[in-house]
N, C-alpha and C. Protein backbone atom coordinates (compact mmCIF):
# COMPACT_ATOMS: atom_id res chain seq x y z
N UNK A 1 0.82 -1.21 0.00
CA UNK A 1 0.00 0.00 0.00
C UNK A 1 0.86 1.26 0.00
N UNK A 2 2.08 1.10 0.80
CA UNK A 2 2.50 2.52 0.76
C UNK A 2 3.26 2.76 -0.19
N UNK A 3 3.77 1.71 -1.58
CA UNK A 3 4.08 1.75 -2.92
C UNK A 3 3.13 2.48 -3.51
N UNK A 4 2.35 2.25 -3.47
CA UNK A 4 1.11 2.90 -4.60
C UNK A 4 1.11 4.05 -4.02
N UNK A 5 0.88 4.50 -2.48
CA UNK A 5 0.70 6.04 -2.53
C UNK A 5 2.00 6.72 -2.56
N UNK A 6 3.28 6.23 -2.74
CA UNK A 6 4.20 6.53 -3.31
C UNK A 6 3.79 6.80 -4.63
N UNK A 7 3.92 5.92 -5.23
CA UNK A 7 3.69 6.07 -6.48
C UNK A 7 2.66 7.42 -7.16
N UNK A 8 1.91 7.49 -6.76
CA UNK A 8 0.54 8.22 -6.86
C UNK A 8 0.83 9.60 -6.55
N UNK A 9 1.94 9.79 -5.18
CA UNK A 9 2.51 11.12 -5.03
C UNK A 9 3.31 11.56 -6.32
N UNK A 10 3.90 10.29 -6.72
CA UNK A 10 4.99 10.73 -7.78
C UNK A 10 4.27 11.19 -8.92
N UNK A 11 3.25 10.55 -9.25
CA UNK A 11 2.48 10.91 -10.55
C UNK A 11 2.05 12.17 -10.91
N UNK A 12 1.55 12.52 -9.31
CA UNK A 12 0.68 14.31 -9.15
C UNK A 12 2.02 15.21 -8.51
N UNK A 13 2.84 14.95 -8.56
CA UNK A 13 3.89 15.65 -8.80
C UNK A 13 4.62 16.15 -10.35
N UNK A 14 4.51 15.00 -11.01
CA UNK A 14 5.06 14.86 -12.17
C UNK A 14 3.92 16.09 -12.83
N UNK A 15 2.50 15.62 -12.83
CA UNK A 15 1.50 16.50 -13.24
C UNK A 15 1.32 18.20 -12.92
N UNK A 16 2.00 18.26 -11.55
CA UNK A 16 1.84 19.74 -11.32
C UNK A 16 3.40 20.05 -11.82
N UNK A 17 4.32 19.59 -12.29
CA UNK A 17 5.47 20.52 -12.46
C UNK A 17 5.18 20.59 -14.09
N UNK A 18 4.34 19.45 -14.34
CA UNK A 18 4.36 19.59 -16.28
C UNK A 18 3.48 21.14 -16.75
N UNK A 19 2.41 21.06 -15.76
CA UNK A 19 1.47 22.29 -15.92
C UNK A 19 1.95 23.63 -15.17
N UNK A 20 3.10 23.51 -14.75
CA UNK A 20 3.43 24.77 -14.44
C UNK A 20 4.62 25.18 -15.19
N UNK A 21 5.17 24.31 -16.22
CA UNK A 21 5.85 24.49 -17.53
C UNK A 21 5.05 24.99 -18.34
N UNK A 22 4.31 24.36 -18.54
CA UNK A 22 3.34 25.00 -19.45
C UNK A 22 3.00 26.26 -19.82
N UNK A 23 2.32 26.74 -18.54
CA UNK A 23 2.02 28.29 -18.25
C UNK A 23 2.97 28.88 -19.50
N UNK A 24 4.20 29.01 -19.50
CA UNK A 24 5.79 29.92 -20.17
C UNK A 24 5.71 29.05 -21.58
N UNK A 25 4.71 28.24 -21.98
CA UNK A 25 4.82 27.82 -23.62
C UNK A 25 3.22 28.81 -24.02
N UNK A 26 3.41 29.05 -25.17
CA UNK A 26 2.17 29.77 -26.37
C UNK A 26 2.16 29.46 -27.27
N UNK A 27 0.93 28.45 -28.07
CA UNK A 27 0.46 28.49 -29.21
C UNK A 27 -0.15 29.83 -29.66
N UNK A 28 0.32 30.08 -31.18
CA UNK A 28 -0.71 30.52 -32.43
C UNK A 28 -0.98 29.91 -33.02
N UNK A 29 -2.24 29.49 -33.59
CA UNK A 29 -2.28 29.29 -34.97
C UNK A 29 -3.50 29.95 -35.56
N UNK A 30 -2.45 30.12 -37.18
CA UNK A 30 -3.62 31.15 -37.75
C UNK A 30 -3.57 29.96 -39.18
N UNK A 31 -4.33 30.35 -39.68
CA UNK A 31 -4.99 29.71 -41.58
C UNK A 31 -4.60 30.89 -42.99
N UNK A 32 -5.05 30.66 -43.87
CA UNK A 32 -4.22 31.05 -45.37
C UNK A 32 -4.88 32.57 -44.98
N UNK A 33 -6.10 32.95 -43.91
CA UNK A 33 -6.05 34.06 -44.15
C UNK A 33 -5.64 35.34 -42.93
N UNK A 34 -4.73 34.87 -42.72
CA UNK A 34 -3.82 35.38 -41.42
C UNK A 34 -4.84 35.30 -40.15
N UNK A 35 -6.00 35.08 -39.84
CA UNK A 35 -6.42 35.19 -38.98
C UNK A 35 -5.92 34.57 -37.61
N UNK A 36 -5.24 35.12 -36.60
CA UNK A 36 -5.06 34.23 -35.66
C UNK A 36 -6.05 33.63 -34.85
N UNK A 37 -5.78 32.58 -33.92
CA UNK A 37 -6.85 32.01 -33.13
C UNK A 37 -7.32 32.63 -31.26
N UNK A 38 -6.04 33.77 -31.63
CA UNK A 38 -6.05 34.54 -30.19
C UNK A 38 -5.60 35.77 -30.35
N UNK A 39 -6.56 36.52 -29.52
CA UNK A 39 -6.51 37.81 -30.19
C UNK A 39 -5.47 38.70 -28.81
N UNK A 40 -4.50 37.90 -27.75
CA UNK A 40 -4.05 38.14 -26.58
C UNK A 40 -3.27 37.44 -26.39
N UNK A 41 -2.23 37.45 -25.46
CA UNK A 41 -1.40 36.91 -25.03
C UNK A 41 -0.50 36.85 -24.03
N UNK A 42 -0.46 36.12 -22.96
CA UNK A 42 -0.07 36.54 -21.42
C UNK A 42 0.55 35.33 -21.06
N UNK A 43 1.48 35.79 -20.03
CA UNK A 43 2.53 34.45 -19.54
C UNK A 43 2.89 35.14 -18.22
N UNK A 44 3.05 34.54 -16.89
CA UNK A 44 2.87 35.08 -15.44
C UNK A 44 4.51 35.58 -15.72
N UNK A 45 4.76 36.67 -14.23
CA UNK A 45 6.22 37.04 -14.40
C UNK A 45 7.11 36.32 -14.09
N UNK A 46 6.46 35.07 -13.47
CA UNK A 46 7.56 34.12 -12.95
C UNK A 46 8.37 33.29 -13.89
N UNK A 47 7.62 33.42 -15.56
CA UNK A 47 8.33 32.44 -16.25
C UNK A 47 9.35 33.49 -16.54
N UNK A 48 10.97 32.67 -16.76
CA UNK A 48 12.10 33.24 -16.86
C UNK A 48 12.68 33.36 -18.68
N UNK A 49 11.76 32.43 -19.32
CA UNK A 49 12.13 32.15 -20.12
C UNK A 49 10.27 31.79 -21.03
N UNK A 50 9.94 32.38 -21.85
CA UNK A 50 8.90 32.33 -22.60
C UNK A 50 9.30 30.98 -24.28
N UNK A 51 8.44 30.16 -24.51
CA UNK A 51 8.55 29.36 -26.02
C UNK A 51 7.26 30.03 -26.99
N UNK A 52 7.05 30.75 -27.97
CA UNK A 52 6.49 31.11 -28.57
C UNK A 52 6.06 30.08 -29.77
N UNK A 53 5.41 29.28 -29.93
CA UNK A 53 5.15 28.42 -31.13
C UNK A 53 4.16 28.74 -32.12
N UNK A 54 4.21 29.28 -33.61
CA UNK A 54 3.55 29.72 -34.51
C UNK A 54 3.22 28.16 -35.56
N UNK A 55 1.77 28.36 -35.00
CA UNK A 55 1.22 26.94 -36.65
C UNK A 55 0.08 27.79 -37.38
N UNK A 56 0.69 26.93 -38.74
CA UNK A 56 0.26 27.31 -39.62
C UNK A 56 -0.53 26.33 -40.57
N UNK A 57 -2.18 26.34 -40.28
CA UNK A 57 -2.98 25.31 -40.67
C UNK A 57 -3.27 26.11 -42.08
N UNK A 58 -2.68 25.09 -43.23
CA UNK A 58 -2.92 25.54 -44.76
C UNK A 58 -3.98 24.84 -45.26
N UNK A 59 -4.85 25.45 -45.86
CA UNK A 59 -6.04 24.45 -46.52
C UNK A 59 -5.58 24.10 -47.78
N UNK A 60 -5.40 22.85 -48.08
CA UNK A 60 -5.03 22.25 -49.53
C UNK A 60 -5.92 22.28 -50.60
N UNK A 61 -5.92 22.95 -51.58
CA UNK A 61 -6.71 22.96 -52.57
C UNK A 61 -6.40 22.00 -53.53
């Protein structure tokens, strides 16, 4: 038993440090007619370091 709630600590640990990475990453994505999908953009002051990621969904004709 006290494996598993080991374990289980480890998991929701793993989970709160992934989502507080997160926060400091940003998607865009916009389509062929520049429109983006967010018209804002915010990241807390604690991130030290911001990832900006731009996609670009093309419609194939």
């Amino acid at each position: 038993m006290k494996k598993l709630l080991a374990l289980a600590a480890l998991a929701f640990a793993s989970v709160s440090t992934q989502a507080a990475a997160n926060e400091c990453e940003l998607t865009v994505t916009t389509g062929d007619k520049m429109a983006y999908d967010q018209s804002s953009l915010s990241v807390p002051a604690s991130c030290s370091e911001v990832t900006l990621t731009l996609e670009h969904q093309a419609q194939c004709l």
